[in-house]
Protein backbone atom coordinates (compact mmCIF):
# COMPACT_ATOMS: atom_id res chain seq x y z
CA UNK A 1 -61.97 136.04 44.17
CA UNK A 2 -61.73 134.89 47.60
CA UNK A 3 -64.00 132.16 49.03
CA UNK A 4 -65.16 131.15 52.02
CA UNK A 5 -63.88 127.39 52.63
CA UNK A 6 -66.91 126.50 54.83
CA UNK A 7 -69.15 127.81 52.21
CA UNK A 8 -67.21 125.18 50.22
CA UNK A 9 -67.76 122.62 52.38
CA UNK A 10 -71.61 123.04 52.95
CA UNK A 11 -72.03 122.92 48.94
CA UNK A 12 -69.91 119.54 48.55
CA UNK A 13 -71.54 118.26 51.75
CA UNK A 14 -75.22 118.96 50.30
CA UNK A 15 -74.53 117.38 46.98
CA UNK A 16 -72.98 114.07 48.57
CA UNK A 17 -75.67 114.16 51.05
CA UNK A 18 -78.70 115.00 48.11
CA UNK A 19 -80.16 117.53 50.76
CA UNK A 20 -79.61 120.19 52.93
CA UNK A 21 -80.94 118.73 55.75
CA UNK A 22 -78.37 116.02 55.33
CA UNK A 23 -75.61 118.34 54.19
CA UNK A 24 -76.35 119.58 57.51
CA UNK A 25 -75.73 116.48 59.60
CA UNK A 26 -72.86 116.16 57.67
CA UNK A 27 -70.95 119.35 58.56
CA UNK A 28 -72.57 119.42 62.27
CA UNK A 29 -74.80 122.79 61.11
CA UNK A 30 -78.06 124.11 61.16
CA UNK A 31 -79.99 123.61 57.77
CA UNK A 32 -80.62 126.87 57.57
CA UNK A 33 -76.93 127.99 57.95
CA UNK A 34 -75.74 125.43 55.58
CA UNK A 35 -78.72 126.73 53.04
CA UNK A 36 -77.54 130.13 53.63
CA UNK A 37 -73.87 129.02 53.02
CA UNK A 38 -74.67 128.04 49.89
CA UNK A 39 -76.43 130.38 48.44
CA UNK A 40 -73.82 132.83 49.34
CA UNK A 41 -71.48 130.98 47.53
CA UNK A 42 -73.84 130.95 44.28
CA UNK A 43 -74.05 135.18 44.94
CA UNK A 44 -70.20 135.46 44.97
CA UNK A 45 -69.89 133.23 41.68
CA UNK A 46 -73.12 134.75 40.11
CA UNK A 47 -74.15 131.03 38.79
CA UNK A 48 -76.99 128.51 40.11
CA UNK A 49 -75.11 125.52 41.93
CA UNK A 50 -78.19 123.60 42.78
CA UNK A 51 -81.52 122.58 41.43
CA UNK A 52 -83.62 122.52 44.43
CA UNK A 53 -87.10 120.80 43.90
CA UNK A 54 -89.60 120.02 47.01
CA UNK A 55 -88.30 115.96 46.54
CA UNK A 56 -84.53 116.61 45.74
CA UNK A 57 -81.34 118.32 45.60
CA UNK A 58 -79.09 118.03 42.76
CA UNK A 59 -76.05 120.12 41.04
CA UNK A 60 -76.55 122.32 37.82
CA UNK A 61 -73.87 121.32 35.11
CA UNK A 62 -71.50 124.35 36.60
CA UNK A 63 -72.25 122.77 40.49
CA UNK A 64 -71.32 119.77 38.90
CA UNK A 65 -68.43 120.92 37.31
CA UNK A 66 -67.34 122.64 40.17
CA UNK A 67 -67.82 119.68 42.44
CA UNK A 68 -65.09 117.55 40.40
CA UNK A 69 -62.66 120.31 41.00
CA UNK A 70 -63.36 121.05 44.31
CA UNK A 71 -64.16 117.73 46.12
CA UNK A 72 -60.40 116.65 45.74
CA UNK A 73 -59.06 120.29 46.59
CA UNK A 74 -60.66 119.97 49.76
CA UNK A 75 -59.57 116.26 50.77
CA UNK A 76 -56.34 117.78 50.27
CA UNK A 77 -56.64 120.68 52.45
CA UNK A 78 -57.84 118.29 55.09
CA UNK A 79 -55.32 115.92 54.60
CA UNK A 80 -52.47 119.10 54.59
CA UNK A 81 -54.41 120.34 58.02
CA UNK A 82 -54.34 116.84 59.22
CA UNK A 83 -49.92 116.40 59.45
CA UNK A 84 -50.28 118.74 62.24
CA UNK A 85 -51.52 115.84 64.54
CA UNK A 86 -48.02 114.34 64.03
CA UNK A 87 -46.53 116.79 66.01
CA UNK A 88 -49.52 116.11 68.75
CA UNK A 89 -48.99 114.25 72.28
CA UNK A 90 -52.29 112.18 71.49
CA UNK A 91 -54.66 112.15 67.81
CA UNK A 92 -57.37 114.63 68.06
CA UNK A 93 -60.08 115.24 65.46
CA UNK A 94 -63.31 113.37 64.76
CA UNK A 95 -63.83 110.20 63.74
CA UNK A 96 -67.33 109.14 61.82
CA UNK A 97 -67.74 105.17 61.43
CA UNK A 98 -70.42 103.90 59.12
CA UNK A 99 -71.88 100.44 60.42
CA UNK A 100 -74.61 98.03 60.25
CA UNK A 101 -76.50 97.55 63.50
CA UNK A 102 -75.29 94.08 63.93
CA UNK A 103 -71.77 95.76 64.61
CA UNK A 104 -72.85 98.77 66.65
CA UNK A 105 -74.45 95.75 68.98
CA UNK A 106 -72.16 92.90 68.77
CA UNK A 107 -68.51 94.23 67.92
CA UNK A 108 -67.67 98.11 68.46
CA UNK A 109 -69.17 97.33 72.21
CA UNK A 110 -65.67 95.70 73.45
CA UNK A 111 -63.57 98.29 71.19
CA UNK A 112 -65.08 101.53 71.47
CA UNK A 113 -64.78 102.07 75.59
CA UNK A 114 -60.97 100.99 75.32
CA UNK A 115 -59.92 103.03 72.21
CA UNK A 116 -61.95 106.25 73.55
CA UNK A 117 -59.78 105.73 76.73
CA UNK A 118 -56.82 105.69 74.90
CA UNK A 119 -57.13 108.61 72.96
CA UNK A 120 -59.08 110.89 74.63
CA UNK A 121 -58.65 114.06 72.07
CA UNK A 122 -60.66 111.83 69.48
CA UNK A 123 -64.94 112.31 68.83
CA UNK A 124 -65.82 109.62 67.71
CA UNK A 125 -69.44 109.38 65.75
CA UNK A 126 -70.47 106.47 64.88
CA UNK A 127 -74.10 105.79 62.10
CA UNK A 128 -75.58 102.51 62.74
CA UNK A 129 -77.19 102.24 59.12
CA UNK A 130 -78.33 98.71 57.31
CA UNK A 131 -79.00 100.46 54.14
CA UNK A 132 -75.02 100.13 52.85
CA UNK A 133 -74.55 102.99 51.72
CA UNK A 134 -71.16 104.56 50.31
CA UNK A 135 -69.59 105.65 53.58
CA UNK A 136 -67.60 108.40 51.59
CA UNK A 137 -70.72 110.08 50.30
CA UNK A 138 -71.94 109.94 53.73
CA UNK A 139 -69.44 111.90 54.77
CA UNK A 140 -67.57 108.94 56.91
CA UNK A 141 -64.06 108.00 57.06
CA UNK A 142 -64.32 104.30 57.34
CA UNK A 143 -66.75 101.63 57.82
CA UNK A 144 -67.37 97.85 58.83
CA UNK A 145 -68.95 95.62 56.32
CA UNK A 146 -68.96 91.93 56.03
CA UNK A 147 -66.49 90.79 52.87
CA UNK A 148 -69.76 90.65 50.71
CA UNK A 149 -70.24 93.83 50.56
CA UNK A 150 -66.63 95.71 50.69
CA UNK A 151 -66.46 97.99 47.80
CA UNK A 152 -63.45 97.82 45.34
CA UNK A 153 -60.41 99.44 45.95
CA UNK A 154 -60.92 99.76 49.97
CA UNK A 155 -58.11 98.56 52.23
CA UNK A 156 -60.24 95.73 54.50
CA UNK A 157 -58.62 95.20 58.43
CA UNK A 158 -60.65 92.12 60.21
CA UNK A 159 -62.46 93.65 63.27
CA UNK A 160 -64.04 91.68 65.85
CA UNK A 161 -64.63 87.78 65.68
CA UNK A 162 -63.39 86.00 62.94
CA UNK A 163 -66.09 83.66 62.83
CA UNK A 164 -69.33 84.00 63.28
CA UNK A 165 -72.61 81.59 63.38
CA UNK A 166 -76.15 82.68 62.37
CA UNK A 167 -78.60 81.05 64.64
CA UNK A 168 -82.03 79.74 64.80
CA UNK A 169 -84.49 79.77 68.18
CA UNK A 170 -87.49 80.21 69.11
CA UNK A 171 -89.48 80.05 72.81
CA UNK A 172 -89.27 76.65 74.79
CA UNK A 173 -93.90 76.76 75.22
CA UNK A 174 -93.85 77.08 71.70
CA UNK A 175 -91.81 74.34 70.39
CA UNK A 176 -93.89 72.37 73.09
CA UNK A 177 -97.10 73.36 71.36
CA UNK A 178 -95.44 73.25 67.92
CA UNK A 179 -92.81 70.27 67.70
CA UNK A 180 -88.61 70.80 67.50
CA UNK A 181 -87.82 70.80 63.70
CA UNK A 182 -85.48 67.78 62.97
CA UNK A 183 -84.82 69.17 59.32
CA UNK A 184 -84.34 72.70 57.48
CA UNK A 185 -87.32 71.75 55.42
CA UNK A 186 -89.24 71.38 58.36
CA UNK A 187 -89.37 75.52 59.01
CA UNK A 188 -91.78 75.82 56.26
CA UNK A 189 -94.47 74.59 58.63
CA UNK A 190 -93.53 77.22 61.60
CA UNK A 191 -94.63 80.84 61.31
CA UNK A 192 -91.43 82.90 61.13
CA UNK A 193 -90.12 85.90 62.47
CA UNK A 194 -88.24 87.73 59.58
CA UNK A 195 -85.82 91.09 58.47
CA UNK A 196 -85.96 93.19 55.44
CA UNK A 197 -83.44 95.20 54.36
CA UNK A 198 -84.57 98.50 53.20
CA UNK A 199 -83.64 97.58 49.33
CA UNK A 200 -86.80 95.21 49.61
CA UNK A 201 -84.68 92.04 49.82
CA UNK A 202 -85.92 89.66 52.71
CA UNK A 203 -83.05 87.10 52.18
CA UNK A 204 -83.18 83.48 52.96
CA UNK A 205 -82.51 81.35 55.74
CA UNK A 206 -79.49 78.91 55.07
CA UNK A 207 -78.47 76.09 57.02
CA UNK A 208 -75.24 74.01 56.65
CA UNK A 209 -74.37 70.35 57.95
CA UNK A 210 -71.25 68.53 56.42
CA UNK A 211 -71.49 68.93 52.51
CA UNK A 212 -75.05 69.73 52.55
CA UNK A 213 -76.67 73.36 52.36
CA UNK A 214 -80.39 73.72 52.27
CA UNK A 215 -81.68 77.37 51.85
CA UNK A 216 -85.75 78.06 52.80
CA UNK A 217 -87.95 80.84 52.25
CA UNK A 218 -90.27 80.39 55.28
CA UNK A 219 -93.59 82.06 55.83
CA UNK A 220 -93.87 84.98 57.41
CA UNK A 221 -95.62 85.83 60.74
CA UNK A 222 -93.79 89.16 61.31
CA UNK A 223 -91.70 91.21 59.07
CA UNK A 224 -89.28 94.04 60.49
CA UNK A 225 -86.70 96.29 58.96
CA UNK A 226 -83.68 94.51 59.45
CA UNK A 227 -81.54 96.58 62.27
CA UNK A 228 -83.83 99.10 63.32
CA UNK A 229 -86.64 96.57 64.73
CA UNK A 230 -84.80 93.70 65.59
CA UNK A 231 -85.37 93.74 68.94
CA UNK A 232 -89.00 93.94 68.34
CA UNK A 233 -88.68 90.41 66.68
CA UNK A 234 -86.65 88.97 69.29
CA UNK A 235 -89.56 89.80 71.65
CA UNK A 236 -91.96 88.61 69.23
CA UNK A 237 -90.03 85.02 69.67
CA UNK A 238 -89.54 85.16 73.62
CA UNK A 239 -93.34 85.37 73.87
CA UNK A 240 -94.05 82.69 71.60
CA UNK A 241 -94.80 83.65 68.38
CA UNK A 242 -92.40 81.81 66.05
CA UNK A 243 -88.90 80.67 64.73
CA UNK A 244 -86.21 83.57 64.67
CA UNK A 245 -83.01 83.41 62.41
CA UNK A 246 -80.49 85.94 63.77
CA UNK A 247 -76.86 86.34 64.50
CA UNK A 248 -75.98 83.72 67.35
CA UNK A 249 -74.05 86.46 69.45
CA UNK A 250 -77.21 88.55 69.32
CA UNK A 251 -79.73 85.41 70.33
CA UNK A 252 -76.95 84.30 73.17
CA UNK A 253 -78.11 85.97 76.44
CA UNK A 254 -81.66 84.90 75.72
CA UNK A 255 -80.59 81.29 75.05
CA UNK A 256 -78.60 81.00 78.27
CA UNK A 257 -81.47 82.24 80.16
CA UNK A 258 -83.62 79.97 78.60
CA UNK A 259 -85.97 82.01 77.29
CA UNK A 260 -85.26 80.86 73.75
CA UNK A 261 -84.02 77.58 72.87
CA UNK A 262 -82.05 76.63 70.11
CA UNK A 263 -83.34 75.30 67.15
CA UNK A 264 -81.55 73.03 64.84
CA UNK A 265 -78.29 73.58 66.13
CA UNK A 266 -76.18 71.01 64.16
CA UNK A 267 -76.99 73.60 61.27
CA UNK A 268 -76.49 76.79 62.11
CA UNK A 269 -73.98 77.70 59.55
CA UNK A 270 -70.65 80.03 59.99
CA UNK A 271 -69.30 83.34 58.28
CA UNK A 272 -66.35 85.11 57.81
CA UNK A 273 -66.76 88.25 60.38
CA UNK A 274 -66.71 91.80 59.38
CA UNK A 275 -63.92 94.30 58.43
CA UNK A 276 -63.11 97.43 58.88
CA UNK A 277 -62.77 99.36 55.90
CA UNK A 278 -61.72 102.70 54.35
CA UNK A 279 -59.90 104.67 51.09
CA UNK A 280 -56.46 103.13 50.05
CA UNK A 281 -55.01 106.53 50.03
CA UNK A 282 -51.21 106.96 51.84
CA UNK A 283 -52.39 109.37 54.26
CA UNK A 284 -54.87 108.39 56.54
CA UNK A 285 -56.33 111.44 58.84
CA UNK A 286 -55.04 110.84 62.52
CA UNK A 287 -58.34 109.93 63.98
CA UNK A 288 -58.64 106.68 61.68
CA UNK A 289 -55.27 106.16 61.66
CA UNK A 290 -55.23 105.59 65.63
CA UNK A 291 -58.47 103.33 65.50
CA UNK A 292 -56.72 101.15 62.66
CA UNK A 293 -53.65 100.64 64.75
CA UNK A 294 -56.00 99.99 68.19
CA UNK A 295 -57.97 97.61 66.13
CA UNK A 296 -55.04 95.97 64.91
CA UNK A 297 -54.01 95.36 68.31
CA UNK A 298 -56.98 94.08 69.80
């Protein structure tokens, strides 16, 4: 029986996606030509692959069966496709890079022009995406996460600043109006301007001096989804209407203009920064394997 391999790779890129509109994004198709890829596929086997509902998209035991056969056929035939770059000039091929926004704004910005120069033969597609997701499933090759939240049995390169401070401002008119908090405890009496990550968690706002680490939950006077709206909450801040806890790098123009002002300084406190991170396996495709060495370089 002889199979089409993009059929193949519309059916695995539907399951990992849990749709065929995202099985579409995934293999750069149409929905409808991944939809009809599929079922083509099903017609040459004679067996259902999918349950399709109106809310979901999920495999029948044979599609699942299937899947755990095929998934790591086809990792292999791109991996086997993939040694022909060694015999290339330059590394051509897409790369896909799964990354919070945080990154897409404050690290990949004085990476991406200079690699993209350097290898000119590489796409590169990057998903600014907060929700964490497995970057495999998604269809990625690598992604950059903060050491928190690596998954197991990923190889981890440090990208971008190795340390990192979040910081706290908030307008110069209203601390005037308001009073300059001396003390973490002291942000409990502020309205706040706070993220939530689309699990639901809204997480706390630490501060460290010396030995001493005080955590707050402070009310609320905006809520945004972390990533997508930040900006709106920086805005909120610049015009006055509370305290803002974000990444110092991201606060940092508006500080040296003076439009926000910092706000307990002596306790902002400092992270590890983010990594780069993908499968441990000994052949990397050419497209990551170039951004790994440029970022190693950097």
């Amino acid at each position: 029986m002889k199979t089409n391999l993009s059929d193949l790779n519309a059916f695995v890129a539907v399951v990992a996606a849990r749709g065929f509109r995202g099985g579409a994004r995934q293999s750069g198709a149409s929905a409808s030509a991944v939809s009809e890829a599929v079922r083509r596929l099903e017609t040459q086997l004679g067996v259902r692959l999918l349950h399709r509902t109106t809310r979901s998209v999920v495999p029948t035991e044979a599609g699942q069966r299937l899947l755990e056969r095929l998934a790591p056929a086809l990792n292999e035939v791109e991996a086997a496709l993939d040694v022909v770059n060694h015999f290339r000039d330059r590394p051509a091929g897409t790369l896909r890079l799964n990354v919070p926004v945080s990154a897409a704004r404050l690290v990949l910005p004085a990476i991406v022009p200079g690699f993209l120069a350097a290898y000119p033969d590489i796409l590169l597609h990057v998903v600014a995406d907060d929700s964490f997701v497995d970057v495999l499933a998604e269809g990625c090759d690598a992604g950059i996460r903060y050491d928190e939240r690596l998954e197991q049995d990923m190889i981890a390169v440090p990208i971008g600043p190795r340390v990192q401070r979040f910081a706290c401002a908030a307008a110069p008119d209203y601390l005037a109006r308001r009073g300059r908090p001396q003390h973490p405890s002291e942000i409990l009496t502020h309205p706040c301007l706070r993220f939530r990550f689309d699990s639901g968690v809204m997480p706390l706002w630490e501060f460290t001096r010396g030995d001493e680490t005080v955590k707050v939950d402070p009310p609320a006077k905006l809520i945004v989804q972390a990533g997508a709206a930040v900006d709106l909450a920086v805005e909120a801040a610049i015009a006055g209407a509370g305290v803002i806890y974000l990444f110092e790098d991201w606060l940092r123009p508006y500080l040296e203009r003076g439009e926000l002002e910092p706000v307990l300084e002596p306790w902002w406190p400092e992270f590890s920064g983010p990594f780069l991170y993908y499968p441990g396996r000994r052949l990397l495709p050419a497209p990551l394997r170039a951004f790994v060495d440029y970022v190693r370089g950097v």
